[in-house]
PDB file of N, CA and C in Angstrom:
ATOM      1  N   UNK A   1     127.948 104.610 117.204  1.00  0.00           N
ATOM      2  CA  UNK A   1     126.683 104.004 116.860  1.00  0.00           C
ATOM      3  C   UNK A   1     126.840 102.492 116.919  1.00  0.00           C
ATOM      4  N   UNK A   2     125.837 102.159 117.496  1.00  0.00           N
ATOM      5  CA  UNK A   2     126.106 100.391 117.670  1.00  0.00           C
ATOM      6  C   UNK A   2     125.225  99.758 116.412  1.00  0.00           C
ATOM      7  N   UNK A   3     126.072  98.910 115.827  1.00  0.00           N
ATOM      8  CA  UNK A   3     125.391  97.820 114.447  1.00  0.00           C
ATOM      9  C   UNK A   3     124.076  97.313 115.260  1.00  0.00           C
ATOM     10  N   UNK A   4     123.558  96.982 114.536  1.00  0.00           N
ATOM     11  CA  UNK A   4     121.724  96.423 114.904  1.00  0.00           C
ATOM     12  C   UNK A   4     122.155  94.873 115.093  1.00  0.00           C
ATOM     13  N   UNK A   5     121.935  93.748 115.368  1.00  0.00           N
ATOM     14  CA  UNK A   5     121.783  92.602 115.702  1.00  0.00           C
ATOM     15  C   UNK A   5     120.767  91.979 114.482  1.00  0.00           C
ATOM     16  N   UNK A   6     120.997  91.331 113.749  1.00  0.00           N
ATOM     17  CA  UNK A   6     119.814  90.456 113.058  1.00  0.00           C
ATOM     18  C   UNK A   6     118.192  90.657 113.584  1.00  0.00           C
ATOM     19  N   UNK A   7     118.915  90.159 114.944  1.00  0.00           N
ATOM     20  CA  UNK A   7     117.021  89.784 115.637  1.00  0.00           C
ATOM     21  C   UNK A   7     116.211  91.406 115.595  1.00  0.00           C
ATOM     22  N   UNK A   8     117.354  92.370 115.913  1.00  0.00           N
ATOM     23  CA  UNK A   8     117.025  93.447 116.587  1.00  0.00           C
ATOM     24  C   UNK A   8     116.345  94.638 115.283  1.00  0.00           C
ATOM     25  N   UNK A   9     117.280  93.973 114.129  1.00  0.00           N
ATOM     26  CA  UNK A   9     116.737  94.357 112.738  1.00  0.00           C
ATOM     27  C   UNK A   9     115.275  93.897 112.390  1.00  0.00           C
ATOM     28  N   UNK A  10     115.210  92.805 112.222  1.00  0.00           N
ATOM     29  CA  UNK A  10     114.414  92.337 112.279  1.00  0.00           C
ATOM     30  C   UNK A  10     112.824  92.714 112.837  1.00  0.00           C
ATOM     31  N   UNK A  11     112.773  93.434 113.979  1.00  0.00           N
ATOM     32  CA  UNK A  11     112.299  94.025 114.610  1.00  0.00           C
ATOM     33  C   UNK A  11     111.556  95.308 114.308  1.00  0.00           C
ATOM     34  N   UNK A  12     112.486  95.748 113.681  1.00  0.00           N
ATOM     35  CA  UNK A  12     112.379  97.644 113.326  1.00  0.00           C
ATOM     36  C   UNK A  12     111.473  97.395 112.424  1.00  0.00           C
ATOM     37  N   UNK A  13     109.932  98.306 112.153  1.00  0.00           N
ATOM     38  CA  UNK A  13     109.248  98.121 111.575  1.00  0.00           C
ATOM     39  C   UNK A  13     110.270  99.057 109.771  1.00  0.00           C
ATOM     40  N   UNK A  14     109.178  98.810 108.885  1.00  0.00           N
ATOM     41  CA  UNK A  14     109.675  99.140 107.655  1.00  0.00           C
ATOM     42  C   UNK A  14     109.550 100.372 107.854  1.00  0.00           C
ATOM     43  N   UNK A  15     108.480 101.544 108.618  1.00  0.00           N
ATOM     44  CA  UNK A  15     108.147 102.471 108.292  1.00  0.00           C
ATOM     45  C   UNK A  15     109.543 103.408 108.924  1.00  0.00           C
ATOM     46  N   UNK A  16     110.438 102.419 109.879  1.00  0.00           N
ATOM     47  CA  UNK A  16     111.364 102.991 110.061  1.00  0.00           C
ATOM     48  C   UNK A  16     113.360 102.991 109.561  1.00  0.00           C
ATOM     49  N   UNK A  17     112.578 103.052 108.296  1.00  0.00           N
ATOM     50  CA  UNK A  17     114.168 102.451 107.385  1.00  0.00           C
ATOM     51  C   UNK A  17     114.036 103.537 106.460  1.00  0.00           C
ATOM     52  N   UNK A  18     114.712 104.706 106.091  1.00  0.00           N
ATOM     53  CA  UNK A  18     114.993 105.435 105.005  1.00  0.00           C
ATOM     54  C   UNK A  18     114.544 105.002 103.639  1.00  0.00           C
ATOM     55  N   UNK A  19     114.868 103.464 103.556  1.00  0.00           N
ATOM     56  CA  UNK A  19     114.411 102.709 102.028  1.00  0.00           C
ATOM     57  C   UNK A  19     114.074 101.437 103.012  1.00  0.00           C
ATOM     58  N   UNK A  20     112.451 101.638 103.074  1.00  0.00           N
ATOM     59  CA  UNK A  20     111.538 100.589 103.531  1.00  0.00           C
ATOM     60  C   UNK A  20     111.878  99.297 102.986  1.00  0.00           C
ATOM     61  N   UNK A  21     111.459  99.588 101.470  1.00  0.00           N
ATOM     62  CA  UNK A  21     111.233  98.279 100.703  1.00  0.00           C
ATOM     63  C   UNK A  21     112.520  97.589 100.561  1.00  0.00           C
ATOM     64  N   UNK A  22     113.169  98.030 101.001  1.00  0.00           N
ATOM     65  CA  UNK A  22     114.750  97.691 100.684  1.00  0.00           C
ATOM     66  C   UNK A  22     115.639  97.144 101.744  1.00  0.00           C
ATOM     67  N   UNK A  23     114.924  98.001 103.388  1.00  0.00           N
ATOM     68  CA  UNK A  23     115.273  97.372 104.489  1.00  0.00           C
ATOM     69  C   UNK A  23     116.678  97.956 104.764  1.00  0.00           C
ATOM     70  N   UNK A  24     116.896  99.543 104.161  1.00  0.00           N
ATOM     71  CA  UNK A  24     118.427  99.774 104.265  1.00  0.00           C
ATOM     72  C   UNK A  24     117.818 101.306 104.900  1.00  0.00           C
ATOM     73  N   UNK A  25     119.288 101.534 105.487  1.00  0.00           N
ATOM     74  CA  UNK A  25     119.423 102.435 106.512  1.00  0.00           C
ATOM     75  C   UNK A  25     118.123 102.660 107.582  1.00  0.00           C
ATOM     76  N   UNK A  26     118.357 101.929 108.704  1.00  0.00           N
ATOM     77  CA  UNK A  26     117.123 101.953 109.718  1.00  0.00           C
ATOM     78  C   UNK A  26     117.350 103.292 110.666  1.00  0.00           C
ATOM     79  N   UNK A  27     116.089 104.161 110.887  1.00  0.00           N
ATOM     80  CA  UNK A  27     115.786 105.277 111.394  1.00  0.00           C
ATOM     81  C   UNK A  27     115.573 105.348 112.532  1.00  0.00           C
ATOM     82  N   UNK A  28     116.294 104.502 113.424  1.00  0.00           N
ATOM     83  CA  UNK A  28     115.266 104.470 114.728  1.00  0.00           C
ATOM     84  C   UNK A  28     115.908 105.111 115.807  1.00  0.00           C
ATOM     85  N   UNK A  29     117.064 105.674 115.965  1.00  0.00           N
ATOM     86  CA  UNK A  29     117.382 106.555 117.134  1.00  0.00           C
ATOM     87  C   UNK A  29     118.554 107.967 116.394  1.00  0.00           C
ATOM     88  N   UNK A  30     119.213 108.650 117.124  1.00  0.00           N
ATOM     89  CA  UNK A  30     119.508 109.592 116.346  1.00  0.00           C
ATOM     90  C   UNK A  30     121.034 109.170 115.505  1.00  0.00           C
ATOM     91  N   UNK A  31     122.108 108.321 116.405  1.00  0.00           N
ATOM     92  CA  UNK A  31     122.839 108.140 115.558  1.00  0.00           C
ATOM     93  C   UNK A  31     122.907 107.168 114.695  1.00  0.00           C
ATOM     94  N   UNK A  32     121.244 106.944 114.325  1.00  0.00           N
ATOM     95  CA  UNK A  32     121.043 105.984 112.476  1.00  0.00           C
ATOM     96  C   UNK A  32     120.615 106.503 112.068  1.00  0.00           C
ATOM     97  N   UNK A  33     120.110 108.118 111.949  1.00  0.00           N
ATOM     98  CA  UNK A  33     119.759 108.947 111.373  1.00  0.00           C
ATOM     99  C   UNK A  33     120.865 109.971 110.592  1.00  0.00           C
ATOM    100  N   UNK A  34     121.798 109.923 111.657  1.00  0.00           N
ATOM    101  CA  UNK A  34     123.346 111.033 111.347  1.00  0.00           C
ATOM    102  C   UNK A  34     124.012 109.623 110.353  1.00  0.00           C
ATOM    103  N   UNK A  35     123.968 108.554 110.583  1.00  0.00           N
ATOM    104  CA  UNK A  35     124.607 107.387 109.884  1.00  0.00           C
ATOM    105  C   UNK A  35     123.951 107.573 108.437  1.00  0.00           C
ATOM    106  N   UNK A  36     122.526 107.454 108.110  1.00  0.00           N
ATOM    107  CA  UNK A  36     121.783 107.580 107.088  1.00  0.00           C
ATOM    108  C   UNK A  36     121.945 108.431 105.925  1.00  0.00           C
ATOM    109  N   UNK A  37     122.477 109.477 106.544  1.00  0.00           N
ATOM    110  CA  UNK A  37     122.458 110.699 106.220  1.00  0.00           C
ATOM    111  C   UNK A  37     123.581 110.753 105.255  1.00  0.00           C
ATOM    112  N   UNK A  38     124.799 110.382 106.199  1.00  0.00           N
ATOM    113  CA  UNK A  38     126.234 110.363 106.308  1.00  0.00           C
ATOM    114  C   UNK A  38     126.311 109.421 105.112  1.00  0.00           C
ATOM    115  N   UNK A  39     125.873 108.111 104.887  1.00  0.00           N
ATOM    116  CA  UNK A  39     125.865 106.927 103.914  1.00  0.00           C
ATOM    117  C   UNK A  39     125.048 107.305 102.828  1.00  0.00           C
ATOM    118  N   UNK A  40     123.715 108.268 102.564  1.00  0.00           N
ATOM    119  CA  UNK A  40     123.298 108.138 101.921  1.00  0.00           C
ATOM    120  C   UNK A  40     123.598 107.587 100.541  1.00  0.00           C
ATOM    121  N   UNK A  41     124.786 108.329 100.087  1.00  0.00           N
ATOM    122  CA  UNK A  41     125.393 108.222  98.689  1.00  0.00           C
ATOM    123  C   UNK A  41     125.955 106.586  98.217  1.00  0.00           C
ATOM    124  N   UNK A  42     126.128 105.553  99.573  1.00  0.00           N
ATOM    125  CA  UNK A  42     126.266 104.466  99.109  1.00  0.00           C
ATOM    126  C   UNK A  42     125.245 103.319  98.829  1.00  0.00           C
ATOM    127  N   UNK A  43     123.932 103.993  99.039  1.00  0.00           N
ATOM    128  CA  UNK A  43     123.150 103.034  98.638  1.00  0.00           C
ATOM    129  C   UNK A  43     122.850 102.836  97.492  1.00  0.00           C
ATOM    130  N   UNK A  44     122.883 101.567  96.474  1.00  0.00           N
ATOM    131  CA  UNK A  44     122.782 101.603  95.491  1.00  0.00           C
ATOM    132  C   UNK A  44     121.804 101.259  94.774  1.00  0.00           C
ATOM    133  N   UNK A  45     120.778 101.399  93.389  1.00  0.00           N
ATOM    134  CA  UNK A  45     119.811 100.526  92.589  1.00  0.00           C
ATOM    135  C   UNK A  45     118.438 101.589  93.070  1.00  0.00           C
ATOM    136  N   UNK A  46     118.452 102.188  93.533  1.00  0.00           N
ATOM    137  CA  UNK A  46     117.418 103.210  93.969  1.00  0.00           C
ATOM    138  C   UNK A  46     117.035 104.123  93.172  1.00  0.00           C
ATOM    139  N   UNK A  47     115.873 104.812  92.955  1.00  0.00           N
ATOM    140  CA  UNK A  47     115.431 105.564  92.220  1.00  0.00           C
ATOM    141  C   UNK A  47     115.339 107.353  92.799  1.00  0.00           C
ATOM    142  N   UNK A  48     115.764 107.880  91.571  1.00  0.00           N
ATOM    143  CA  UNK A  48     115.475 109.236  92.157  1.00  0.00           C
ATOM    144  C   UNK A  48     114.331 109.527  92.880  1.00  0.00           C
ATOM    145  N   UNK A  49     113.476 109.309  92.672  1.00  0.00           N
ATOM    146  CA  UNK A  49     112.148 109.308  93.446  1.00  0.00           C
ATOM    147  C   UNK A  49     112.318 108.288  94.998  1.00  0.00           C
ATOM    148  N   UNK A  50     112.306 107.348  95.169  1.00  0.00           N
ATOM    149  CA  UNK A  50     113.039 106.743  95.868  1.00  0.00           C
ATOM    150  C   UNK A  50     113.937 107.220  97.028  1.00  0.00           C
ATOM    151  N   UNK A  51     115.240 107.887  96.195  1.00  0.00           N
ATOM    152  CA  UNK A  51     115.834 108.726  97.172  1.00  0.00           C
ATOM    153  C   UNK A  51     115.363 110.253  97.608  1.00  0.00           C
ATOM    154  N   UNK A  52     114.359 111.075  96.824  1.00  0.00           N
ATOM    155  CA  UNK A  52     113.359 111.861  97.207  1.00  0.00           C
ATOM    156  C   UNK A  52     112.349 111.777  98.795  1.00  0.00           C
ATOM    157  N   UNK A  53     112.157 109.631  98.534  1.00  0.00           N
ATOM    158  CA  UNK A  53     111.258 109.668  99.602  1.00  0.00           C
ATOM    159  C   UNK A  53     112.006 110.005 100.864  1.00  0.00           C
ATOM    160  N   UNK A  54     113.617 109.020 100.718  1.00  0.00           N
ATOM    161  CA  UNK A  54     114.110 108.677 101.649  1.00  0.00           C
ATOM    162  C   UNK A  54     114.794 109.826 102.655  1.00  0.00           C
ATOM    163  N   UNK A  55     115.029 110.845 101.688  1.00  0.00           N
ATOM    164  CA  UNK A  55     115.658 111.968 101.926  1.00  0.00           C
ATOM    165  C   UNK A  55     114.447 112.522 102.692  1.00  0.00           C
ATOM    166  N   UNK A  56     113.306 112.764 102.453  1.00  0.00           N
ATOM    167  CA  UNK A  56     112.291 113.181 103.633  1.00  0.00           C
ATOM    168  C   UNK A  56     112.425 112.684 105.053  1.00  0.00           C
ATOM    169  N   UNK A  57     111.874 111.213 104.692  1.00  0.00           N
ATOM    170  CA  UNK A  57     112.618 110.246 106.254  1.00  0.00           C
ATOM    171  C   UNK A  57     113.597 110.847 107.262  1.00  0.00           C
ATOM    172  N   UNK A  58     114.647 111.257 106.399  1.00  0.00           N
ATOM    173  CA  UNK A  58     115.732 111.560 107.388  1.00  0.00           C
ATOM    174  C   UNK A  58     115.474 112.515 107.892  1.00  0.00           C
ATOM    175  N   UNK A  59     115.136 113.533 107.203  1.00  0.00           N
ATOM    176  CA  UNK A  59     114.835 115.142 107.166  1.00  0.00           C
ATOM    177  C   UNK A  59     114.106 114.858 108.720  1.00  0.00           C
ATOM    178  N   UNK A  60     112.714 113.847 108.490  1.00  0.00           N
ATOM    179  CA  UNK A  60     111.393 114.335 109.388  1.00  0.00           C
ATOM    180  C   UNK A  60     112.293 113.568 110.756  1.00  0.00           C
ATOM    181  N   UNK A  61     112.870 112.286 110.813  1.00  0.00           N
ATOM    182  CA  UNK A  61     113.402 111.743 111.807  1.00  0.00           C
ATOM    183  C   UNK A  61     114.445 112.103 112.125  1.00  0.00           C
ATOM    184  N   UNK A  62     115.371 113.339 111.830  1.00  0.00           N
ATOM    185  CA  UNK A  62     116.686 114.104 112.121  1.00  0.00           C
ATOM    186  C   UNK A  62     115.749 115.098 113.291  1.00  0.00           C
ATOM    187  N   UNK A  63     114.808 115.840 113.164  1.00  0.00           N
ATOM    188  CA  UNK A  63     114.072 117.025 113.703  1.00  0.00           C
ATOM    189  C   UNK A  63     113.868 116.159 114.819  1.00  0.00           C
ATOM    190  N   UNK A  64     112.877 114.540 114.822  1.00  0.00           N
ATOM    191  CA  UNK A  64     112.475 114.140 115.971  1.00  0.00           C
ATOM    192  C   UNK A  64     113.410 114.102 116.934  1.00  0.00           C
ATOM    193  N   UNK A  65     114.882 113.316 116.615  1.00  0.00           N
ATOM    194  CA  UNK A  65     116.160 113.198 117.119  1.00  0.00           C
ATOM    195  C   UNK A  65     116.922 114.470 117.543  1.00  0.00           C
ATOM    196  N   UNK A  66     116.346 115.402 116.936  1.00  0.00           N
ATOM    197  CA  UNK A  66     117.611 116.997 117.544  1.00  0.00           C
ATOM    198  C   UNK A  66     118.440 116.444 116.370  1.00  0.00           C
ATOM    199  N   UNK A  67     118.652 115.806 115.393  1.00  0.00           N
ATOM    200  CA  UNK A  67     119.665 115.834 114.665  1.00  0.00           C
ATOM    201  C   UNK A  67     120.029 117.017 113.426  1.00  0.00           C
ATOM    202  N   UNK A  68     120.551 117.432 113.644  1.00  0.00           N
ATOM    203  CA  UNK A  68     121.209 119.156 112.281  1.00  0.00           C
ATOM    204  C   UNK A  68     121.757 118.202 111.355  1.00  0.00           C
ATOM    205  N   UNK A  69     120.405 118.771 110.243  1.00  0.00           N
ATOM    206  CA  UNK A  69     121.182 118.760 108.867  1.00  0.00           C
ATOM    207  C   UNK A  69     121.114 119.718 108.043  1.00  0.00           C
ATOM    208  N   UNK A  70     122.650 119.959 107.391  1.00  0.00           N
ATOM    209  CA  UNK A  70     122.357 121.290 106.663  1.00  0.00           C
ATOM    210  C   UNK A  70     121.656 121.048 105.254  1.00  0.00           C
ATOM    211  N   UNK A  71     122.219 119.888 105.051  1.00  0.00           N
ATOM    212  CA  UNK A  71     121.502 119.598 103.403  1.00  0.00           C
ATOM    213  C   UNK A  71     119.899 119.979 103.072  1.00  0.00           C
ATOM    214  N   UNK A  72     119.278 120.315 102.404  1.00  0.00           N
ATOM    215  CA  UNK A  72     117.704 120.413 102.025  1.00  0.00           C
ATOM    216  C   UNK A  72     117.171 119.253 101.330  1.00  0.00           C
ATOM    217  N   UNK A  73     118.133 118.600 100.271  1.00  0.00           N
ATOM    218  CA  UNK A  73     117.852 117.499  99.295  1.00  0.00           C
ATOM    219  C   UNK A  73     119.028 116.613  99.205  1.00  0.00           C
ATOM    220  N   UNK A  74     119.132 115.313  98.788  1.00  0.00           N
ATOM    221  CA  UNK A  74     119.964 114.240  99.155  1.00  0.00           C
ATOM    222  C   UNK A  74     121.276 115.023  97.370  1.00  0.00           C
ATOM    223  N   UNK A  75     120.536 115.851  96.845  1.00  0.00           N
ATOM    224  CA  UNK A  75     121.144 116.056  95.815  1.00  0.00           C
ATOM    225  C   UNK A  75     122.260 117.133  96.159  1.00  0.00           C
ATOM    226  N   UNK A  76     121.898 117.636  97.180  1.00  0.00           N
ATOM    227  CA  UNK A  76     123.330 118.515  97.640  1.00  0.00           C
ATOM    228  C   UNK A  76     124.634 118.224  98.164  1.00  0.00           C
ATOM    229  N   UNK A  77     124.095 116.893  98.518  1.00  0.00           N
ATOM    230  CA  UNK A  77     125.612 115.838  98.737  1.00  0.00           C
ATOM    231  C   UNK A  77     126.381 115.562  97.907  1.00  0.00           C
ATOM    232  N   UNK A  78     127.844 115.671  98.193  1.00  0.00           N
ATOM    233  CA  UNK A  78     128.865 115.150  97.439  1.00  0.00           C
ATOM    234  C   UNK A  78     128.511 113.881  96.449  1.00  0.00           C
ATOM    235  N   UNK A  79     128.768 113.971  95.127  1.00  0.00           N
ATOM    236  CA  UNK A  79     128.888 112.642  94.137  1.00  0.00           C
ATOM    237  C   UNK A  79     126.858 111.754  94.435  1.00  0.00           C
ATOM    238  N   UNK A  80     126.149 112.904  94.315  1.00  0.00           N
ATOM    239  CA  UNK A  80     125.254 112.653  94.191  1.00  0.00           C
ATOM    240  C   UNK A  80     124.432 111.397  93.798  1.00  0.00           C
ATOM    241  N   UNK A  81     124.882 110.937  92.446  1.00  0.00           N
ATOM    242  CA  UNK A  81     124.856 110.578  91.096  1.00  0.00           C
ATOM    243  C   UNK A  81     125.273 108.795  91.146  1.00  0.00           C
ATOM    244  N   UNK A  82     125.272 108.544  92.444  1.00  0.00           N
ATOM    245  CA  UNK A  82     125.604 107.202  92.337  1.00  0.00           C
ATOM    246  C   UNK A  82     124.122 106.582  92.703  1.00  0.00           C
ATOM    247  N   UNK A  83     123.372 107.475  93.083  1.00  0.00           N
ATOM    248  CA  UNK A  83     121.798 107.026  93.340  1.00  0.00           C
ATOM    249  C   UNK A  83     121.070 106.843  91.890  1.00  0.00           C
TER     250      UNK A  83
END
């Protein structure tokens, strides 16, 4: 997966970032979706609800991508609890 560029960040609308308001984990092709997924557990200061939304995001933009995830909820991941 290639890092985003400032400018290129910059770019990506909000509606395509896992945590919009936050500008963390961007959704826009499939391996920042498998990345998203994969990181979830290190994002920090977020709200259960929050990670509820974000966990949809991935869900709906994993399907667009062909990306398999087995998880259903971000709560089935290892060490959950740092969200």
């Amino acid at each position: 997966m290639s890092k985003l560029a400032r400018a290129q960040r910059d770019r990506v609308p909000e509606s395509r970032y896992a945590f919009p308001d936050a500008q963390k984990e961007p959704l826009n092709d499939a391996a920042h979706v498998r990345n998203a997924g994969a990181r979830f557990n290190q994002v920090k200061d977020v709200t259960d609800t929050e990670g509820d939304e974000a966990w949809k995001r991935i869900q709906s933009d994993a399907k667009t991508f062909g990306v398999e995830m087995n998880e259903q909820s971000w709560r089935e991941l290892s060490h959950h609890a740092k969200i």
